[in-house]
N, C-alpha and C. Protein backbone atom coordinates (compact mmCIF):
# COMPACT_ATOMS: atom_id res chain seq x y z
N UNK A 1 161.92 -72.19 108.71
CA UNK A 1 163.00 -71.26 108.95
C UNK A 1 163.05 -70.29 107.77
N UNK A 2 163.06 -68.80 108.27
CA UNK A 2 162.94 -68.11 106.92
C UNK A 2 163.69 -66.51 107.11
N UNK A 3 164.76 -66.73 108.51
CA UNK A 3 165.14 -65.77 107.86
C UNK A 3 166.87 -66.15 109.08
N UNK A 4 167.70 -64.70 108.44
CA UNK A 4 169.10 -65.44 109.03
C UNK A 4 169.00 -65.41 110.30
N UNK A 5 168.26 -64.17 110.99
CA UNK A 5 168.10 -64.48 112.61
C UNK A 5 167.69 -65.76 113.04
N UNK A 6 166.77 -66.87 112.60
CA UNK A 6 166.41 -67.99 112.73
C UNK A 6 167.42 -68.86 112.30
N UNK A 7 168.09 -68.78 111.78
CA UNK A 7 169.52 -69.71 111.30
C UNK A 7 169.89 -69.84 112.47
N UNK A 8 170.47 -68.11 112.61
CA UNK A 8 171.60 -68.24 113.80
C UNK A 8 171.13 -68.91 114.79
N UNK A 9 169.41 -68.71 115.41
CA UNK A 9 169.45 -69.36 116.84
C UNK A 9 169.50 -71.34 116.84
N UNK A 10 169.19 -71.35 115.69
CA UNK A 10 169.48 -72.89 115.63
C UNK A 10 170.62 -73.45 115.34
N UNK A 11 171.32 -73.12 115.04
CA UNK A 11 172.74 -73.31 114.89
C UNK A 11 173.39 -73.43 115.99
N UNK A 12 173.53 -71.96 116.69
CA UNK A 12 173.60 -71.80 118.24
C UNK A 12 173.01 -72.89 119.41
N UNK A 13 171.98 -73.40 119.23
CA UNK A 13 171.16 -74.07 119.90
C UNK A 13 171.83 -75.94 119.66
N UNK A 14 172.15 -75.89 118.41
CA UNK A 14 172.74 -77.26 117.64
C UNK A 14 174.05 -77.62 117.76
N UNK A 15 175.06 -76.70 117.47
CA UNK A 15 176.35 -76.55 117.19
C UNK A 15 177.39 -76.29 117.92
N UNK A 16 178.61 -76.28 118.30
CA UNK A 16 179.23 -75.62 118.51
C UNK A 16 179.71 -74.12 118.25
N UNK A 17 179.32 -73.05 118.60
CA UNK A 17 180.30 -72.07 117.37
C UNK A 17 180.77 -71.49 118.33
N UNK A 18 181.91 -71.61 117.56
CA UNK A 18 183.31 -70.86 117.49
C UNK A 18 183.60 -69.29 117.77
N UNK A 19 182.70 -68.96 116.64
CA UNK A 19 182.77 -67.52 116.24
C UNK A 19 181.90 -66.87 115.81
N UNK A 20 181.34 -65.57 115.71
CA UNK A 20 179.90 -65.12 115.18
C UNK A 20 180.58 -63.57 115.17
N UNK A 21 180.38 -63.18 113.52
CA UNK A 21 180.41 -61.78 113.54
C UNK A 21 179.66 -61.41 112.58
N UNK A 22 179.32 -60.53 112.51
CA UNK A 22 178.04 -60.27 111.57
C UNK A 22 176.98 -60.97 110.60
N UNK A 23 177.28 -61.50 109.95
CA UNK A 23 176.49 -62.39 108.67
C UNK A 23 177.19 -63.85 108.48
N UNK A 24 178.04 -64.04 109.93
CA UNK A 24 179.00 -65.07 109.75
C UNK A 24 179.31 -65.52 111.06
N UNK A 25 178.50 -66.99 111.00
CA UNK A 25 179.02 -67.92 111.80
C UNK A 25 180.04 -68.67 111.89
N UNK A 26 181.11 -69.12 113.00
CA UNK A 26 182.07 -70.39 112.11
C UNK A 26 181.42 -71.35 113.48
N UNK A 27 181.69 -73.11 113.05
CA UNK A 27 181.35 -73.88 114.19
C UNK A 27 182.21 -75.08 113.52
N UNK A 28 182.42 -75.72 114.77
CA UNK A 28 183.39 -76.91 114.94
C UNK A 28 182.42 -77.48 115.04
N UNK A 29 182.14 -78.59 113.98
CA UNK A 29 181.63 -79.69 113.59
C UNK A 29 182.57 -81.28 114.51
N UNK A 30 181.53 -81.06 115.16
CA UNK A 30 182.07 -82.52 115.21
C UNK A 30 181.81 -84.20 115.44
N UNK A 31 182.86 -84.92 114.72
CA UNK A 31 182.30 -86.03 114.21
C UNK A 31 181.97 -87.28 115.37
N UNK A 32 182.08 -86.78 116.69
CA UNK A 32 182.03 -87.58 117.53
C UNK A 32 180.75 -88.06 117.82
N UNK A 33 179.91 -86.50 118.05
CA UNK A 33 178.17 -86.86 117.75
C UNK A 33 177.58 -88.00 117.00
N UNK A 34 178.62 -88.33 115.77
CA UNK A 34 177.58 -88.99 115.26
C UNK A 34 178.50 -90.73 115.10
N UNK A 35 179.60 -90.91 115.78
CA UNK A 35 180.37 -91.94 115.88
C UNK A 35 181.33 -91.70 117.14
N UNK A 36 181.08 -92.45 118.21
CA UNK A 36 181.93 -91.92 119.56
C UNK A 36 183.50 -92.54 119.38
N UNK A 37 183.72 -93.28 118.40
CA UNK A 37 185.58 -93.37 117.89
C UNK A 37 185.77 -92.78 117.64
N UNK A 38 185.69 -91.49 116.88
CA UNK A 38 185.75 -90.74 115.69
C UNK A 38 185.97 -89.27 116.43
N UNK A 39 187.46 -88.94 116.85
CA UNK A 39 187.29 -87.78 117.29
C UNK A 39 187.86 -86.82 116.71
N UNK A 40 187.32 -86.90 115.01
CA UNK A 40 188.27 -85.79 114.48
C UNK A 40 187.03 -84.32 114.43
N UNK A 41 187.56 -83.33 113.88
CA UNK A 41 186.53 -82.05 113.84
C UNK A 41 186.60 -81.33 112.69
N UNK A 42 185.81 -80.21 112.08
CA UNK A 42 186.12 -79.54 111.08
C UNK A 42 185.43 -78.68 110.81
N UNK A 43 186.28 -77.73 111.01
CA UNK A 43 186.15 -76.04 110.91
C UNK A 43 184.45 -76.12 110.14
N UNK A 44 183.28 -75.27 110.02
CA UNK A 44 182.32 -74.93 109.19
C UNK A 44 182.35 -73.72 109.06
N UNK A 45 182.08 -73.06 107.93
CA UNK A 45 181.67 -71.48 108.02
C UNK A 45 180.02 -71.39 107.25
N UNK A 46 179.47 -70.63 108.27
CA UNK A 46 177.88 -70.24 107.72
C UNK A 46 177.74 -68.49 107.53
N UNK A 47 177.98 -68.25 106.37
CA UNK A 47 177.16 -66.91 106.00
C UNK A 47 176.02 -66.75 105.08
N UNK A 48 175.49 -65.61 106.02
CA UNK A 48 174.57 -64.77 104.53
C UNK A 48 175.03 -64.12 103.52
N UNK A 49 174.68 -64.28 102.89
CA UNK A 49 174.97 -63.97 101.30
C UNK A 49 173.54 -63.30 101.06
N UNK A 50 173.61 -62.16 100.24
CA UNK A 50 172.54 -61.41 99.73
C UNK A 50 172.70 -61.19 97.87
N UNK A 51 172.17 -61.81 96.93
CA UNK A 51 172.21 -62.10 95.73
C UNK A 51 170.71 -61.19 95.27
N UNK A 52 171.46 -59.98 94.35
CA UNK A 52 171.41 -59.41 93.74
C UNK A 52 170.43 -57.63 94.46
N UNK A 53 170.93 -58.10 95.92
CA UNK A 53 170.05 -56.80 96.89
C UNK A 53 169.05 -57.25 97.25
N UNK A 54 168.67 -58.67 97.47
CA UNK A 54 167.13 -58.62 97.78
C UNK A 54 167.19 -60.34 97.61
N UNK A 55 167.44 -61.26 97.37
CA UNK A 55 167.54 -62.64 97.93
C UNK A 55 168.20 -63.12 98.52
N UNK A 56 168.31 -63.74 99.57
CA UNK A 56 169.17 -63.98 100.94
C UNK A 56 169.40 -65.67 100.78
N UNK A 57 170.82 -65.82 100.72
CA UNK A 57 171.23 -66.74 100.62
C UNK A 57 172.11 -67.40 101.90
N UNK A 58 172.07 -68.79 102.46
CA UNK A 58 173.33 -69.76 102.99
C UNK A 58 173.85 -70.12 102.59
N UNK A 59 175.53 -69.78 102.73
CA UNK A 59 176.53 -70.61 101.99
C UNK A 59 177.22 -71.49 103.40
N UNK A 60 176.90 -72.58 103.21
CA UNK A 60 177.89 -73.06 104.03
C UNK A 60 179.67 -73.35 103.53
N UNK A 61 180.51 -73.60 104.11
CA UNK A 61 181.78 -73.25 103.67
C UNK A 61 182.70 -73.97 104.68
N UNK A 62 184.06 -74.52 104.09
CA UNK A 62 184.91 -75.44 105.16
C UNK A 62 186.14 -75.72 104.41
N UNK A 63 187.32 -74.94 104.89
CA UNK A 63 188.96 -74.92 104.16
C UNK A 63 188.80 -76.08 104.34
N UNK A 64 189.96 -77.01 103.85
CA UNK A 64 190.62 -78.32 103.45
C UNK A 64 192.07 -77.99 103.60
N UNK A 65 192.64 -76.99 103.42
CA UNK A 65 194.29 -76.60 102.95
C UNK A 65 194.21 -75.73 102.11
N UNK A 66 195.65 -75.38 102.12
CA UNK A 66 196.13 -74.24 101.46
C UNK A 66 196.56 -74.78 99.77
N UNK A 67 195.88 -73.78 98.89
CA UNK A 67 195.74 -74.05 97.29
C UNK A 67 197.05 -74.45 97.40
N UNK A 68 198.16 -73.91 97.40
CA UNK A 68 199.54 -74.01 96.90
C UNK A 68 200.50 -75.07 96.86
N UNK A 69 199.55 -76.13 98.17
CA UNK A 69 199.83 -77.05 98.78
C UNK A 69 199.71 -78.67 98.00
N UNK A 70 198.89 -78.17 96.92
CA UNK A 70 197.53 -79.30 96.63
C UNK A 70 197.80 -79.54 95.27
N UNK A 71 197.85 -81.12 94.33
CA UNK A 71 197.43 -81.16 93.18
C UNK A 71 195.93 -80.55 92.78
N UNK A 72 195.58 -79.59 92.33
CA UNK A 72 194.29 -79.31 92.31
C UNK A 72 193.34 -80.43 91.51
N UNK A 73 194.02 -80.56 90.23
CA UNK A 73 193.38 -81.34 89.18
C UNK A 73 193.32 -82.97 89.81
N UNK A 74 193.72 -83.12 90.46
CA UNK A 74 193.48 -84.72 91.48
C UNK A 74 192.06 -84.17 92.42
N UNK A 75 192.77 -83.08 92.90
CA UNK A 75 191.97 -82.91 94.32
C UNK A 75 190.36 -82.46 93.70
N UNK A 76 189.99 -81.63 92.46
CA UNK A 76 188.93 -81.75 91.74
C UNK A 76 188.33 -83.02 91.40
N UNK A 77 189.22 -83.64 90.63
CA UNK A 77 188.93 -85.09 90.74
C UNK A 77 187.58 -85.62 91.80
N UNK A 78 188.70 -85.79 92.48
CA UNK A 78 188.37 -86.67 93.89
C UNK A 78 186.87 -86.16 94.07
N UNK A 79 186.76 -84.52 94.50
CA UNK A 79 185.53 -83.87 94.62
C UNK A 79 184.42 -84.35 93.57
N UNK A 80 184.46 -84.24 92.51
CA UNK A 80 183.78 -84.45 91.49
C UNK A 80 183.35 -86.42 91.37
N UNK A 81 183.58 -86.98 91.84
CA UNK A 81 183.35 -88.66 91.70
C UNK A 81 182.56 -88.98 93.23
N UNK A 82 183.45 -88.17 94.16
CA UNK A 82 182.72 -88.48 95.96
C UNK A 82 181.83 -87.85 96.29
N UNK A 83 181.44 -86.33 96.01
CA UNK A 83 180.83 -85.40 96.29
C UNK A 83 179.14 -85.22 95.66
N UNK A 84 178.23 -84.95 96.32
CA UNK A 84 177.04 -84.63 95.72
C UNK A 84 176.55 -83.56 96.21
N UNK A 85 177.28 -83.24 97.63
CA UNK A 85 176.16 -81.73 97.79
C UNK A 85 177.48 -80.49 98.34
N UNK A 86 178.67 -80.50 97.13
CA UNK A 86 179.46 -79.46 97.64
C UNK A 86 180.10 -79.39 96.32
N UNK A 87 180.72 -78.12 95.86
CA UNK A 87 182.08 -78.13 95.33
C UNK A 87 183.24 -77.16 95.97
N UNK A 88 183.97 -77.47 95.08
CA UNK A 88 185.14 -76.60 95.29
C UNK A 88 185.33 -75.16 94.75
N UNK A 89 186.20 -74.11 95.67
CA UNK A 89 186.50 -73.18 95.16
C UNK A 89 187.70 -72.68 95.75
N UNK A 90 188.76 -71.58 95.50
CA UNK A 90 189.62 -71.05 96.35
C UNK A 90 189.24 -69.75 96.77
N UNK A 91 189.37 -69.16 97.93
CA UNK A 91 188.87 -68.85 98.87
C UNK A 91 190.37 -67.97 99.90
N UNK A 92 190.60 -66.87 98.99
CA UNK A 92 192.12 -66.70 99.68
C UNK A 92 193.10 -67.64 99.55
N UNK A 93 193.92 -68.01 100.04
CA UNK A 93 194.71 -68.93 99.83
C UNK A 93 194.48 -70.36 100.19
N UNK A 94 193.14 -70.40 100.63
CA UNK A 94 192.63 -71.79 100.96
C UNK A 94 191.51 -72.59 99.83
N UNK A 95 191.78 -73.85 100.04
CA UNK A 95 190.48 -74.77 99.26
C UNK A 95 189.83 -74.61 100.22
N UNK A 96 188.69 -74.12 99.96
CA UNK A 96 187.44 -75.05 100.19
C UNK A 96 186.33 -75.36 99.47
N UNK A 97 185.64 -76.20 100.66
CA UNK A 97 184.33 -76.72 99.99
C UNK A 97 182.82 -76.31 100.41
N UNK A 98 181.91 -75.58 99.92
CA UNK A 98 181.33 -74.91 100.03
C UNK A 98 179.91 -75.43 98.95
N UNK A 99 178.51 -75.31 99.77
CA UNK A 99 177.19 -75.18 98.84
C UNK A 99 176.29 -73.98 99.34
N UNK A 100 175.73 -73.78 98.94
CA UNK A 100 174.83 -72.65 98.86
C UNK A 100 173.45 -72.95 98.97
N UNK A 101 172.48 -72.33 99.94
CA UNK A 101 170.69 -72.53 99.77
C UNK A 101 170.44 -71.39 100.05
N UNK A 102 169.04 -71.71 99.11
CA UNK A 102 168.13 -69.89 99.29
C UNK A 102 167.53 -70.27 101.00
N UNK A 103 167.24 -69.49 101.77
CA UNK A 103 166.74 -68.60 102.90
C UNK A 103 165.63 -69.01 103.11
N UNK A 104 165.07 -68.37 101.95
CA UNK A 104 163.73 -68.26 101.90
C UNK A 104 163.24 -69.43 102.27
N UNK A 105 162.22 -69.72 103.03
CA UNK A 105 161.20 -71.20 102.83
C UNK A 105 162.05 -72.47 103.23
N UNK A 106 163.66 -72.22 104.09
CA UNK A 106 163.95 -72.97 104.26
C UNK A 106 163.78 -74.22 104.96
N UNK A 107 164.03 -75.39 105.00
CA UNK A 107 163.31 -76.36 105.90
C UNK A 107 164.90 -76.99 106.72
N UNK A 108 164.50 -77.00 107.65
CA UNK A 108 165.91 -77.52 108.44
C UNK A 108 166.69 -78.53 107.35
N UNK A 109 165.65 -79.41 107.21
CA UNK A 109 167.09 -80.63 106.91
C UNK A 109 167.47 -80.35 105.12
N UNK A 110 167.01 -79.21 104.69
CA UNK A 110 167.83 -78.75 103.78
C UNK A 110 169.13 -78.05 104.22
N UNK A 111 169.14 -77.43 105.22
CA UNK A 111 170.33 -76.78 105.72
C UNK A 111 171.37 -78.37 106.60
N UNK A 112 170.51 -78.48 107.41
CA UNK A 112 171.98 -79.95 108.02
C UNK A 112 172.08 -80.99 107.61
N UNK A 113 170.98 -81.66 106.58
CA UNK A 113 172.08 -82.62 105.52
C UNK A 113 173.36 -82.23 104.90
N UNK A 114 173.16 -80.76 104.08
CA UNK A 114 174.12 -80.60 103.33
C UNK A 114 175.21 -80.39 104.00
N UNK A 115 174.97 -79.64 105.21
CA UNK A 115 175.94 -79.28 106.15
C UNK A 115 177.05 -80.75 106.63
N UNK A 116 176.05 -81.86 107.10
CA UNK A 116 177.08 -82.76 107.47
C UNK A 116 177.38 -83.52 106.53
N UNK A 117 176.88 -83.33 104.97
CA UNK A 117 177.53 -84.09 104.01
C UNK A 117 179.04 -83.28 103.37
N UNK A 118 178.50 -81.76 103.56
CA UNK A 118 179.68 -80.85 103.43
C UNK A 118 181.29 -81.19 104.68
N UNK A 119 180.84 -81.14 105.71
CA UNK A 119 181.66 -81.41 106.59
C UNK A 119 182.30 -82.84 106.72
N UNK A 120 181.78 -83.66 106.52
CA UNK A 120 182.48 -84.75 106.18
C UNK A 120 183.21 -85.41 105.14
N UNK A 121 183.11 -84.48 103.82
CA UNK A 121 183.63 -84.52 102.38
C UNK A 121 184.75 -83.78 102.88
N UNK A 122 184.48 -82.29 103.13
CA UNK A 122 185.78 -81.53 103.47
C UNK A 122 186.61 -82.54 104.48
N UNK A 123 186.51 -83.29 105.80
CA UNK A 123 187.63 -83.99 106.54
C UNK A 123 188.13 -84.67 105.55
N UNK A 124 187.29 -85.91 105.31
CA UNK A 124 187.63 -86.94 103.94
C UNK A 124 188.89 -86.49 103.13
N UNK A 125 188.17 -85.34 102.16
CA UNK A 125 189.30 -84.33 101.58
C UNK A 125 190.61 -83.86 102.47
N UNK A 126 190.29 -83.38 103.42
CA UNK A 126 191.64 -82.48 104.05
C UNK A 126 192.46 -84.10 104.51
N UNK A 127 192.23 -84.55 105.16
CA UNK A 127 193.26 -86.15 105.00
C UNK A 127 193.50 -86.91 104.17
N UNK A 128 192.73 -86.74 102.99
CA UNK A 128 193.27 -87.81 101.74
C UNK A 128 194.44 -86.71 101.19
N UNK A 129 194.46 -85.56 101.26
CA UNK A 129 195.51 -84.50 100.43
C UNK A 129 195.89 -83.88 101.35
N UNK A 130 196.28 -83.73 102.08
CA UNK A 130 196.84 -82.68 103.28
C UNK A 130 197.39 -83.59 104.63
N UNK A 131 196.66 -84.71 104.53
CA UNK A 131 197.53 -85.76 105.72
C UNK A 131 197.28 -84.94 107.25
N UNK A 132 196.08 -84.50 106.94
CA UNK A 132 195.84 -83.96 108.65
C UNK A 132 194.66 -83.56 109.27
N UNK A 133 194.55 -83.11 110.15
CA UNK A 133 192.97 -82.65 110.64
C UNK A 133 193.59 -81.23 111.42
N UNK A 134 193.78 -79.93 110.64
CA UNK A 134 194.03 -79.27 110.64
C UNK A 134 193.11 -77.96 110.67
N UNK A 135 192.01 -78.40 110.28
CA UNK A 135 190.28 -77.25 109.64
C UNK A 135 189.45 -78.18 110.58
């Protein structure tokens, strides 16, 4: 996979999405696929990112709640001890959790490991601090 038109059709082909507008996918992840108890879901966002005019980047991306809402310094915490392939950032008035891969030379299961390790940290997260399945 090596470029964002090839993202999108696999994604499309894989995923649910939601939404698609320019350099930006969103898709409802969900956790049922991979546990049929388990019917919670959670928001994903996939854009391109272009770093520095000329390297093309995936950020995948997924609110948790609203900053204002949140001990941050817990909720860092938490991220920082559970987490291996995401961190945190704020994002408008929302947390989320978000990683980034280069484009280039990509190989699928660099993009949907991180993706469902991302998406399942963010639920984890949005119910241990937010008490909901809300994203």
């Amino acid at each position: 996979m090596s470029t964002w038109r090839d993202l999108v059709q696999y994604v499309s082909e894989e995923y649910e999405v939601i939404s698609s507008e320019g350099d930006e996918l969103r898709i409802l992840f969900n956790f049922e696929a991979f546990d049929e108890d388990d019917e919670r879901t959670q928001v994903v966002i996939i854009a391109r990112e272009v770093l520095d005019a000329k390297h093309e980047w995936v950020q995948i991306a997924s609110p948790v709640g609203l900053a204002e809402k949140v001990d941050l310094r817990a909720l860092l915490t938490e991220i920082g001890q559970s987490s291996i392939a995401c961190g945190a950032a704020i994002m408008g008035e929302h947390v989320v959790l978000r990683h980034s891969l280069p484009l280039k030379d990509l190989d699928i299961h660099e993009f949907t490991d991180p993706l469902e390790l991302l998406a399942g940290t963010a639920d984890q997260i949005e119910e241990m601090f937010f008490g909901g399945d809300n994203y």
